[in-house]
Protein backbone atom coordinates (compact mmCIF):
# COMPACT_ATOMS: atom_id res chain seq x y z
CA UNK A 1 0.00 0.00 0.00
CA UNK A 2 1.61 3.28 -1.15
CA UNK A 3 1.77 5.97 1.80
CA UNK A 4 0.83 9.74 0.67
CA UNK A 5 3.69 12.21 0.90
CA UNK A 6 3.32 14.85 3.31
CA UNK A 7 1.48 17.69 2.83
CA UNK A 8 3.39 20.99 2.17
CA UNK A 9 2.01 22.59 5.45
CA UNK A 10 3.27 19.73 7.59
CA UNK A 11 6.95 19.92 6.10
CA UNK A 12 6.51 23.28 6.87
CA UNK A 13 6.10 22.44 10.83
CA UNK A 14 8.44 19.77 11.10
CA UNK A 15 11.47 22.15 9.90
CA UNK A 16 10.29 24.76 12.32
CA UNK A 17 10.00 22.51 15.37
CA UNK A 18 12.95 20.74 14.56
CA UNK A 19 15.12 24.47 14.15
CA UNK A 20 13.26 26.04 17.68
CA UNK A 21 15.16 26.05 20.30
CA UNK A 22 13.25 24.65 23.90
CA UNK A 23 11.06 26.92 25.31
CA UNK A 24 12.17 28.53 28.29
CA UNK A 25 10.14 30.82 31.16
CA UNK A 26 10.93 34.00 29.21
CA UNK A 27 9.98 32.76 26.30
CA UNK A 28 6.42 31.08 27.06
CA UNK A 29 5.75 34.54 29.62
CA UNK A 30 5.77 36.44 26.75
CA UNK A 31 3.95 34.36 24.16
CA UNK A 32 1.34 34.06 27.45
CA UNK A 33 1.28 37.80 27.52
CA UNK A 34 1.01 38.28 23.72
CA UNK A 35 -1.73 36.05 23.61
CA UNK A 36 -4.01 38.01 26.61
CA UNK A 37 -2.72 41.20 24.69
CA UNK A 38 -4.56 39.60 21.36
CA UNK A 39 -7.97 38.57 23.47
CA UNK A 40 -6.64 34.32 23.25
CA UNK A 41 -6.33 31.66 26.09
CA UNK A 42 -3.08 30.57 26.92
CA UNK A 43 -1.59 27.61 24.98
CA UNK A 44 -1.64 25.52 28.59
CA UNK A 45 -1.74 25.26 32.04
CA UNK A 46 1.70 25.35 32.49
CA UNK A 47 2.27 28.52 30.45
CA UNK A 48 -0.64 29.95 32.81
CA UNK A 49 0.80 29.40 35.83
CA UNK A 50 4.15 30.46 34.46
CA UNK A 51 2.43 34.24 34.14
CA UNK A 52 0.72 34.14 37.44
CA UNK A 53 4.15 33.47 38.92
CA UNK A 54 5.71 36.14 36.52
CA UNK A 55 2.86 38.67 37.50
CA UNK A 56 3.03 37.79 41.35
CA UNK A 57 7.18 38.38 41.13
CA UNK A 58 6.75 42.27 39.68
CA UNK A 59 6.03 44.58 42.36
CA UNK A 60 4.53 48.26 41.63
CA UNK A 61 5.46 51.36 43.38
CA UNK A 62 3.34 54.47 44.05
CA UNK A 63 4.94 57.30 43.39
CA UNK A 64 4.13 61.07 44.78
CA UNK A 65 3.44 63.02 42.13
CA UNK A 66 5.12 66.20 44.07
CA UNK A 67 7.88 66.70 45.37
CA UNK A 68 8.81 68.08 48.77
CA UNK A 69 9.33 71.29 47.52
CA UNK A 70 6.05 71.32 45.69
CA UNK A 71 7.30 71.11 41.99
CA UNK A 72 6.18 68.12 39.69
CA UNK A 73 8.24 64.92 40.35
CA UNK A 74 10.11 64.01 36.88
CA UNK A 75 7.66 61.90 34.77
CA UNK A 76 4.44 62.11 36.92
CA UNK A 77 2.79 64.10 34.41
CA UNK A 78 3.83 62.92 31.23
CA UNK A 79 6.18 64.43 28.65
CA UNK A 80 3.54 67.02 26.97
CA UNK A 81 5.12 68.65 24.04
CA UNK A 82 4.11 71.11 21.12
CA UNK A 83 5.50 69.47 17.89
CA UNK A 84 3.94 68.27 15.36
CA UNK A 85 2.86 64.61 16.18
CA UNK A 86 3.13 64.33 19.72
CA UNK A 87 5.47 62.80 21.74
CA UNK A 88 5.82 59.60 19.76
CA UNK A 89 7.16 62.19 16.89
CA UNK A 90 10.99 62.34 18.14
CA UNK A 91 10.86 57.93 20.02
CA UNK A 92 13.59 56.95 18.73
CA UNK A 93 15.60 59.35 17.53
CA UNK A 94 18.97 59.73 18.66
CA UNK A 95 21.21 62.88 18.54
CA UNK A 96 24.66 61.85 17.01
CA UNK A 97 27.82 63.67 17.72
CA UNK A 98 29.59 65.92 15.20
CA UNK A 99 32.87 64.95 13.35
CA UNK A 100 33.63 68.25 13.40
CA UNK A 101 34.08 70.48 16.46
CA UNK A 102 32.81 73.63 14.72
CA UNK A 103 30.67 76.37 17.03
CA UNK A 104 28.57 77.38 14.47
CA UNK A 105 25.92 75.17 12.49
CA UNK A 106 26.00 77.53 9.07
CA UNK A 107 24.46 75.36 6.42
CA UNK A 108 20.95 77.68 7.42
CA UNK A 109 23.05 80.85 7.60
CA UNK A 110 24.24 80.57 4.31
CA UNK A 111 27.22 79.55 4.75
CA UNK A 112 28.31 83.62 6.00
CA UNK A 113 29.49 82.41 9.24
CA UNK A 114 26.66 83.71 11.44
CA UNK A 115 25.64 81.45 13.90
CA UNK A 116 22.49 79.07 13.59
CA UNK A 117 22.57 77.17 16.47
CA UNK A 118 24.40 76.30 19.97
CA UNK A 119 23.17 72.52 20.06
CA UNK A 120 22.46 69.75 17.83
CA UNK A 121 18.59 69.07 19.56
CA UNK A 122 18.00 72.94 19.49
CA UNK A 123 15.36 72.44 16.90
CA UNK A 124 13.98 69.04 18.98
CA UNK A 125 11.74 71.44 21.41
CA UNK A 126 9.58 74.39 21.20
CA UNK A 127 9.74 77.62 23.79
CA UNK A 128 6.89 76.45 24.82
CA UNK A 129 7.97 72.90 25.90
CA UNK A 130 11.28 74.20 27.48
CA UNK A 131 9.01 76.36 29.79
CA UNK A 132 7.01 73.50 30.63
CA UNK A 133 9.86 71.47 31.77
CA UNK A 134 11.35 73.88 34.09
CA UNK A 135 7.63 74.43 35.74
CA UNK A 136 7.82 70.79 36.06
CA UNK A 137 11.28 70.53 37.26
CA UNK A 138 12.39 68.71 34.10
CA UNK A 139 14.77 71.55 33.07
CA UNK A 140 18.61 70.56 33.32
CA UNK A 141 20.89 72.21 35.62
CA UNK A 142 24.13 72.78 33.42
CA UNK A 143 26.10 73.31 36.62
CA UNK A 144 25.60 69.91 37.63
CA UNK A 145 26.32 68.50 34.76
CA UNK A 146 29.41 70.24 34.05
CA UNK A 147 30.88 69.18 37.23
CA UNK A 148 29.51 65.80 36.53
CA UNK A 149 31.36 65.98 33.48
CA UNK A 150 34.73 66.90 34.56
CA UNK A 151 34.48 64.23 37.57
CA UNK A 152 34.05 62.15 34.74
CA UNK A 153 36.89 63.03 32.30
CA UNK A 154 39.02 64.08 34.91
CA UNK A 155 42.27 62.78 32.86
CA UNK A 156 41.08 65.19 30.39
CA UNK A 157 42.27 68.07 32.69
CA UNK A 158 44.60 66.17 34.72
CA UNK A 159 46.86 66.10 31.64
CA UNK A 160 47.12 69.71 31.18
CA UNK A 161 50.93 70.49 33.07
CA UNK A 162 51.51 74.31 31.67
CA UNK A 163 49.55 77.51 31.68
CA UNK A 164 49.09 77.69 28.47
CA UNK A 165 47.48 74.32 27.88
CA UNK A 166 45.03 74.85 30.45
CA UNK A 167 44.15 78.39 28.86
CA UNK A 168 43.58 76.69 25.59
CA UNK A 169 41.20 73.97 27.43
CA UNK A 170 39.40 76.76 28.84
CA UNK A 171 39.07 78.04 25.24
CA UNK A 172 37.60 75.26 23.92
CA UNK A 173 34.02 76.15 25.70
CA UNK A 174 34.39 79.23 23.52
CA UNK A 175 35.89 78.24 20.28
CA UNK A 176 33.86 74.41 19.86
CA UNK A 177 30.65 72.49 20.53
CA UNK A 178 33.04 69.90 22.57
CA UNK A 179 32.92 72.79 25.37
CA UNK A 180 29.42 73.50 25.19
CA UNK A 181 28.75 69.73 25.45
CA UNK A 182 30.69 69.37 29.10
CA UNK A 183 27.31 71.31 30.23
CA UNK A 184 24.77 68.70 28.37
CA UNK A 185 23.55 66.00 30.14
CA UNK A 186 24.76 62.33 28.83
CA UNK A 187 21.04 61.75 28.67
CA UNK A 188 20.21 64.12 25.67
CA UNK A 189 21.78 61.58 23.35
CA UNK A 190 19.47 59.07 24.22
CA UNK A 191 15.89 58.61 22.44
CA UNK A 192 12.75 60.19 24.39
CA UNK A 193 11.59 56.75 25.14
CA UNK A 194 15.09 55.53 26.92
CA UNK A 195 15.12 58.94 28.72
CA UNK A 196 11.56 58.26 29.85
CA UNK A 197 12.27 55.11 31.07
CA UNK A 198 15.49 55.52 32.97
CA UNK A 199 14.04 58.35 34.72
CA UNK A 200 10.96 56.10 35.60
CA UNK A 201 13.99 53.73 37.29
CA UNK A 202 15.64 56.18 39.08
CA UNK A 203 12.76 57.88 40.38
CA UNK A 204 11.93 54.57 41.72
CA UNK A 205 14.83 53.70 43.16
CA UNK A 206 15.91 56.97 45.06
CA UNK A 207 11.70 56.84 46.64
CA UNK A 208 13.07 53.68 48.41
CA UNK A 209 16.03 55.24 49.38
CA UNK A 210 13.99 57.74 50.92
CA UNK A 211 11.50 56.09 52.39
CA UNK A 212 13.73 53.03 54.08
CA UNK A 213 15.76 56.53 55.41
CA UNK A 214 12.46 58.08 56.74
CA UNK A 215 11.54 54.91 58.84
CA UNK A 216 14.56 54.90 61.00
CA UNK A 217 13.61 58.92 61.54
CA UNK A 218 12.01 58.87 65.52
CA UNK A 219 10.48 62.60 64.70
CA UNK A 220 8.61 60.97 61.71
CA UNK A 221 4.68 59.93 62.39
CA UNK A 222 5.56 57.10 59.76
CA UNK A 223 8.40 55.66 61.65
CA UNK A 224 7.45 52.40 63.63
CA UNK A 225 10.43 53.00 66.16
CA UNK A 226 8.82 56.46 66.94
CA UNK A 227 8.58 57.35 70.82
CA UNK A 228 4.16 57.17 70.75
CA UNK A 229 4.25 57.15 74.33
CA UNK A 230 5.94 60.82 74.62
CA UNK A 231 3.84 62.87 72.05
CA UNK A 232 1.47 65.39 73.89
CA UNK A 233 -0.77 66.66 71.14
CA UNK A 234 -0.99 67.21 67.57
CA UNK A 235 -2.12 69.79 65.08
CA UNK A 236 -2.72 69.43 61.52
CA UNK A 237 1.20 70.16 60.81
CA UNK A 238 3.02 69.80 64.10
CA UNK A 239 3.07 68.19 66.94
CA UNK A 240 4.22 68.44 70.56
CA UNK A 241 6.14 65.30 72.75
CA UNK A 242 8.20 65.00 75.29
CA UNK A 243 12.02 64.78 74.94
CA UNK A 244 13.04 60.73 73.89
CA UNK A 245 15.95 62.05 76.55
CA UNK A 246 18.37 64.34 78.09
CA UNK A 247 15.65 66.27 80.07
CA UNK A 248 16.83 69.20 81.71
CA UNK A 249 14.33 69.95 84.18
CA UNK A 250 10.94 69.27 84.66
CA UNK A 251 8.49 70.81 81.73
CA UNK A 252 11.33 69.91 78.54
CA UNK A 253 9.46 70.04 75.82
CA UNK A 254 9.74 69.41 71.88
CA UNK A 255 8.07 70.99 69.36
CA UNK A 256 8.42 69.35 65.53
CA UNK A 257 6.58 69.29 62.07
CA UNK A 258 5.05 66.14 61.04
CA UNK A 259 6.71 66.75 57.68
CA UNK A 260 10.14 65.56 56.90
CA UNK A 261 11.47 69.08 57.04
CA UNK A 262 15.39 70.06 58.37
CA UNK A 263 14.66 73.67 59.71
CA UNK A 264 11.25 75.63 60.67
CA UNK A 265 13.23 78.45 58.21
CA UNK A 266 12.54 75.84 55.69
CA UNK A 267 9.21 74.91 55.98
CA UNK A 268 6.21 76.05 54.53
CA UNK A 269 3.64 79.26 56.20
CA UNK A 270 1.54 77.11 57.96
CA UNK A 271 3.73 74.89 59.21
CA UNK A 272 5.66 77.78 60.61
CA UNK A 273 2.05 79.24 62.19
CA UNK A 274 1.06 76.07 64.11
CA UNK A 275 4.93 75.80 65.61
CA UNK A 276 4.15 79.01 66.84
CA UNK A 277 0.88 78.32 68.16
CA UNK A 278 2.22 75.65 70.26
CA UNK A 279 4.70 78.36 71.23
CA UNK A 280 2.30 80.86 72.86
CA UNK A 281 0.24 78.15 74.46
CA UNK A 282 3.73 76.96 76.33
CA UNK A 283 4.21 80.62 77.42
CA UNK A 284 0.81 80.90 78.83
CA UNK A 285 1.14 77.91 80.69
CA UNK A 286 4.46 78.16 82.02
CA UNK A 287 3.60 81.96 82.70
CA UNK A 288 0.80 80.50 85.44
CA UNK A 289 3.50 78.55 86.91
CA UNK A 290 5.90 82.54 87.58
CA UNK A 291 8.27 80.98 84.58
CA UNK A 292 9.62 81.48 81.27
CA UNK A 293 10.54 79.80 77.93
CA UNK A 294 13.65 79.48 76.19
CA UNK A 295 13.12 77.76 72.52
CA UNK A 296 16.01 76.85 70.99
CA UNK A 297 16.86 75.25 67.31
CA UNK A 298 20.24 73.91 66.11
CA UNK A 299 20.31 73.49 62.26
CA UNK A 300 23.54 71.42 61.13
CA UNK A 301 22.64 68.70 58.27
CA UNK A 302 21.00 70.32 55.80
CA UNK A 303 21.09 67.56 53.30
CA UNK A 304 21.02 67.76 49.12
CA UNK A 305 18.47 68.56 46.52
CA UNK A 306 15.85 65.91 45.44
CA UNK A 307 14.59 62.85 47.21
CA UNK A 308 17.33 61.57 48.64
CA UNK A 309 18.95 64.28 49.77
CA UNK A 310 15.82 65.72 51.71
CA UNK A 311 15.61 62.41 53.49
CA UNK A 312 19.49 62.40 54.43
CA UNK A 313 18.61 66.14 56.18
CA UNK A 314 17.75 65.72 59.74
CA UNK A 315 14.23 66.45 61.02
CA UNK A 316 13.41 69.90 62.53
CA UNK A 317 12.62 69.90 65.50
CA UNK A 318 12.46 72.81 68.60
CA UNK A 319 12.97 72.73 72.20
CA UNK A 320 11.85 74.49 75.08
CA UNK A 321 12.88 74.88 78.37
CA UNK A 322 11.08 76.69 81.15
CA UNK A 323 13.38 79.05 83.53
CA UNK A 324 12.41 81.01 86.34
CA UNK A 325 11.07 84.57 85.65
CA UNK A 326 13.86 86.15 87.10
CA UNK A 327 16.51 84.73 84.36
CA UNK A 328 14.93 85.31 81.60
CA UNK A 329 17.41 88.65 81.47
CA UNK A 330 20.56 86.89 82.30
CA UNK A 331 19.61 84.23 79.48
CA UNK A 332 19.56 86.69 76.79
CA UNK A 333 23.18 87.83 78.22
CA UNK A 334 24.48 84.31 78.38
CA UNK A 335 23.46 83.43 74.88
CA UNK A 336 24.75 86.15 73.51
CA UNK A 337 28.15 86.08 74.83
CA UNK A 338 28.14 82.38 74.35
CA UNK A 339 27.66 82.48 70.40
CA UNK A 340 29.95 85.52 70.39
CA UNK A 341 32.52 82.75 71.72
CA UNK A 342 31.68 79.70 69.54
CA UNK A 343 33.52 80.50 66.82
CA UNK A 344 36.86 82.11 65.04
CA UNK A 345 37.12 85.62 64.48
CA UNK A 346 37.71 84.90 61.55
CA UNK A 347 35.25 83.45 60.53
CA UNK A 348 32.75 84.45 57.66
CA UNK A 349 29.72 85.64 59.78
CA UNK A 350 32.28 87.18 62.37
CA UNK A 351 30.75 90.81 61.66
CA UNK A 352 27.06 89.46 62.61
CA UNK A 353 27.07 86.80 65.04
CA UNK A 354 23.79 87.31 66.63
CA UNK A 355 21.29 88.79 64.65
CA UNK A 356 18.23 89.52 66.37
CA UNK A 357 15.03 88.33 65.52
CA UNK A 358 12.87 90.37 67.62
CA UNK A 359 9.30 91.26 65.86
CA UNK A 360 8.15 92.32 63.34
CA UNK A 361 11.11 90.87 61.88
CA UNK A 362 11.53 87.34 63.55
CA UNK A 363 14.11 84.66 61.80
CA UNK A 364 12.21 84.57 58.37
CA UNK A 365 13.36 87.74 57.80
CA UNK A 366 16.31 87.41 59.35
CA UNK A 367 18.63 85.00 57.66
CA UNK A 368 17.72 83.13 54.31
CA UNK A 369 17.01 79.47 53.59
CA UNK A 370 19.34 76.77 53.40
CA UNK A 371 21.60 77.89 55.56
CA UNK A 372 22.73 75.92 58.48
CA UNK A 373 21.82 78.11 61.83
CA UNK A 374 21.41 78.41 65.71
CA UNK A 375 18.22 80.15 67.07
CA UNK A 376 17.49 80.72 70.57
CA UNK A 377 13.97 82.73 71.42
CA UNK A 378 13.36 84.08 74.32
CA UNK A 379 9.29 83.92 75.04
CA UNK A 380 7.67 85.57 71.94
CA UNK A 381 9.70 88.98 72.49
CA UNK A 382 12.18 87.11 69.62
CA UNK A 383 16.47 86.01 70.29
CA UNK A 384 18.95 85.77 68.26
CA UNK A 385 20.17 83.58 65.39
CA UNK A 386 23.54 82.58 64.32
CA UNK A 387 24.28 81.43 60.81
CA UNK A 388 26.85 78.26 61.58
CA UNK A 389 30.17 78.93 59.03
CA UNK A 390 31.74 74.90 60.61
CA UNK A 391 29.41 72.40 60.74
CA UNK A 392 32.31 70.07 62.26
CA UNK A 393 33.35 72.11 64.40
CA UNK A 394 29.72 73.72 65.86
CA UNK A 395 29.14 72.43 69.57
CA UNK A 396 25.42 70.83 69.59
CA UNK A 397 25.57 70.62 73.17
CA UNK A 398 25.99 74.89 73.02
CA UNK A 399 22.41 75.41 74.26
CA UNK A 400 22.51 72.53 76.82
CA UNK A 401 25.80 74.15 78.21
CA UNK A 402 24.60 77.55 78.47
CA UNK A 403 21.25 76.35 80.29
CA UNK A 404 22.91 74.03 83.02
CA UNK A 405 25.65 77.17 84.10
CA UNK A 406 22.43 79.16 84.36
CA UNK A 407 19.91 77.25 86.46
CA UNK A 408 23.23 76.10 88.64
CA UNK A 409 22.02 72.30 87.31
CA UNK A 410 24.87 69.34 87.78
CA UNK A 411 27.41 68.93 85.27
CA UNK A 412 27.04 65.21 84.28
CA UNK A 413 23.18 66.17 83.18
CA UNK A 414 24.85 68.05 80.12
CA UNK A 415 26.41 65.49 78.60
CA UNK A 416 27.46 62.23 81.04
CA UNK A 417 24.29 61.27 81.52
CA UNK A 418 22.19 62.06 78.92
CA UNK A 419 19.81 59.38 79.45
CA UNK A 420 16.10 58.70 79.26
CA UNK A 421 14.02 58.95 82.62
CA UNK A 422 13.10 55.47 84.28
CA UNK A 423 9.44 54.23 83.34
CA UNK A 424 7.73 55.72 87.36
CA UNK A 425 9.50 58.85 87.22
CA UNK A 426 8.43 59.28 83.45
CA UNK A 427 4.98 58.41 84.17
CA UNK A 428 4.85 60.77 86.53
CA UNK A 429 6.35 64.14 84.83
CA UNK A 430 3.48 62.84 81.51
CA UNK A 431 0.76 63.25 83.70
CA UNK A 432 2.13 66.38 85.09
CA UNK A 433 2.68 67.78 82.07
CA UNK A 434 -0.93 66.51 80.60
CA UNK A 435 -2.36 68.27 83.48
CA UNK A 436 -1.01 72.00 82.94
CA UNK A 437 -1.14 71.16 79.28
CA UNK A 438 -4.81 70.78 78.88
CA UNK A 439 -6.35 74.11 79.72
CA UNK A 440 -3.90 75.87 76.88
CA UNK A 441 -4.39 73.51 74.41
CA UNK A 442 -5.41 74.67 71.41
CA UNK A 443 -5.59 71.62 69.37
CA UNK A 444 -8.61 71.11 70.83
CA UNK A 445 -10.79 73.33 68.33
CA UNK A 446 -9.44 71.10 65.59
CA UNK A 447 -11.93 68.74 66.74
């Protein structure tokens, strides 16, 4: 009995089965995902359960879609642009260097050696899409990237032995486009999409370096390791607690933003408002008790710009410390000569060392942001503030110090002993500080 050949179709399938290569988890993931994409079942069970386990392995993150300092974080909002076709107009296009390292572009300029353009991508972006991205805080800072640049072809300029050659290397910002291009990020040779999608990573990754930074922060509501048992009252912005340790003397006090914020010059109006509120109620009840306030802030880590370096900053936080009536004088005196003493003559601030901050002017309008700074306040009748030149070399214990020489207080409670209060006697100075708090508390008409 004579067999029948086999049909063209089926020679067809043999070859390719016999040439593909075994299927793998990548491979049957995707052909899974291909086929959902295209409205199909999966081929089996086994490629099924070989996407469940793929989709149960990818974790999403939620981003905020602002920033701490209330710009646009970079890709919440899209890429919106002006040019014809959208943003899918320039995916894939990628700038390509020069041969030559001419300044001027003059094929548009008629070749009369006027200039037609700085950049290659010049042309890539309407005014009105460069405007956007600065509002959205997508602009580039060139001074970044230049010293990004030179960190990174540092031989470049370690090279140059004489005078001369470094003048000419100076020239070159001048006289080429390789100059100009030490201020362009290494990004604007990539295609929109790869842009897009490496700031999508990084964005990702520097939120969890902020956030696992934020959890080990005890002034943070977020934290789990925060001190629950010391906080006194809270406010919409700010709260008030007792210190976590080194009391002074009975009535210590700590006044802090629930945002992640490293000075009250920093933060926003509101913020600022409700710090004082809990200010003036402290007066008023320490003024029933014949005894004043001393508020004190020392500003020292600062941090960076963007996510990660607002984390690294340290939390603001304030602290107040009730004297008797009758030193509230000799406090202003002792402060004063006290920051006069901190630091060298010659230092950069030595010409202003305390400048006051009595009303209407108060420390907003006394020294600018991000600037590392000692305040002491004396009531609400304003202090002084110091801007710190040394960080390394400022004294944090300054305040402490200048307190325990003026209520005659032991030594070893300045810096020896600097530990938290047993569990009875800390039980006891809560309640007796819950009890004078609550006819001055003004949280209360949150409710």
């Amino acid at each position: 009995r004579r067999v029948a050949p086999p049909s063209r179709e089926a020679r067809d399938a043999a070859r390719d089965n016999a040439g593909r290569a075994p299927t793998t988890a990548n491979t049957s993931a995707a052909a899974a995902l291909r086929a959902r994409l295209m409205g199909k079942k999966p081929a089996n069970a086994a490629t099924a359960n070989e996407t469940n386990e793929t989709n149960a392995n990818a974790t999403e993150e939620s981003l905020p879609l602002v920033t701490a300092d209330g710009r646009a974080a970079p890709g919440a909002f899209g890429r919106a642009t002006t040019l014809a076709g959208g943003v899918h107009a320039a995916e894939g296009a990628v700038r390509k260097p020069s041969k030559t390292t001419q300044r001027y572009d003059t094929s548009e300029a008629g070749g009369d050696g006027r200039k037609a353009r700085y950049y290659a991508d010049d042309d890539a972006k309407s005014l009105a899409d460069l405007v956007a991205a600065e509002r959205h805080g997508a602009g580039e800072s060139y001074d970044e990237n230049l010293a990004r640049n030179i960190t990174r072809k540092g031989a470049r300029y370690k090279a140059l032995g004489t005078e001369r050659e470094r003048d000419n290397a100076v020239d070159d910002e001048y006289d080429n486009d390789a100059g100009l291009e030490m201020y362009e990020s290494r990004d604007s040779k990539k295609s929109d999409a790869e842009r897009q999608r490496r700031a999508k990573e990084r964005a990702v990754r520097e939120y969890q370096i902020s956030q696992k930074r934020l959890s080990k922060c005890q002034y943070c509501l977020e934290a789990p390791d925060r001190p629950k048992h010391l906080h006194v009252a809270y406010g919409n912005l700010a709260y008030l607690m007792l210190p976590m340790s080194g009391r002074l003397v009975p009535g210590h006090c700590v006044i802090a933003p629930i945002g992640h914020v490293p000075s009250s010059r920093a933060c926003d109006e509101d913020v600022f408002e409700e710090m004082r509120n809990f200010k003036k109620c402290l007066v008023r009840m320490f003024a029933s008790q014949g005894k004043g306030c001393v508020f004190y802030e020392t500003v020292t880590r600062l941090g960076g710009s963007g996510v990660v370096g607002a984390a690294a900053s340290s939390h603001a936080f304030i602290e107040c410390v009730p004297i008797p009536d009758a030193r509230v004088d000799d406090a202003s005196m002792y402060f004063k000569k006290a920051i006069d003493e901190a630091e060298s003559e010659w230092s950069v601030h030595d010409a202003k060392k305390c400048i006051s901050t009595a009303p209407p002017r108060g420390l907003r309008g006394a020294i600018p942001p991000n600037f590392p700074y000692f305040h002491v306040e004396f009531g609400m009748r304003g202090g002084y503030v110091h801007v710190i030149d040394d960080e390394s070399r400022w004294r944090v214990d300054l305040p402490r110090d200048v307190l325990v020489g003026l209520l005659d207080l032991p030594e070893n409670v300045s810096r020896a002993k600097r530990r938290p209060l047993a569990p009875p006697a800390l039980k006891r100075e809560i309640d007796a500080f819950l009890d004078a708090w609550d006819p001055v508390d003004w949280t209360k008409q949150l409710a």
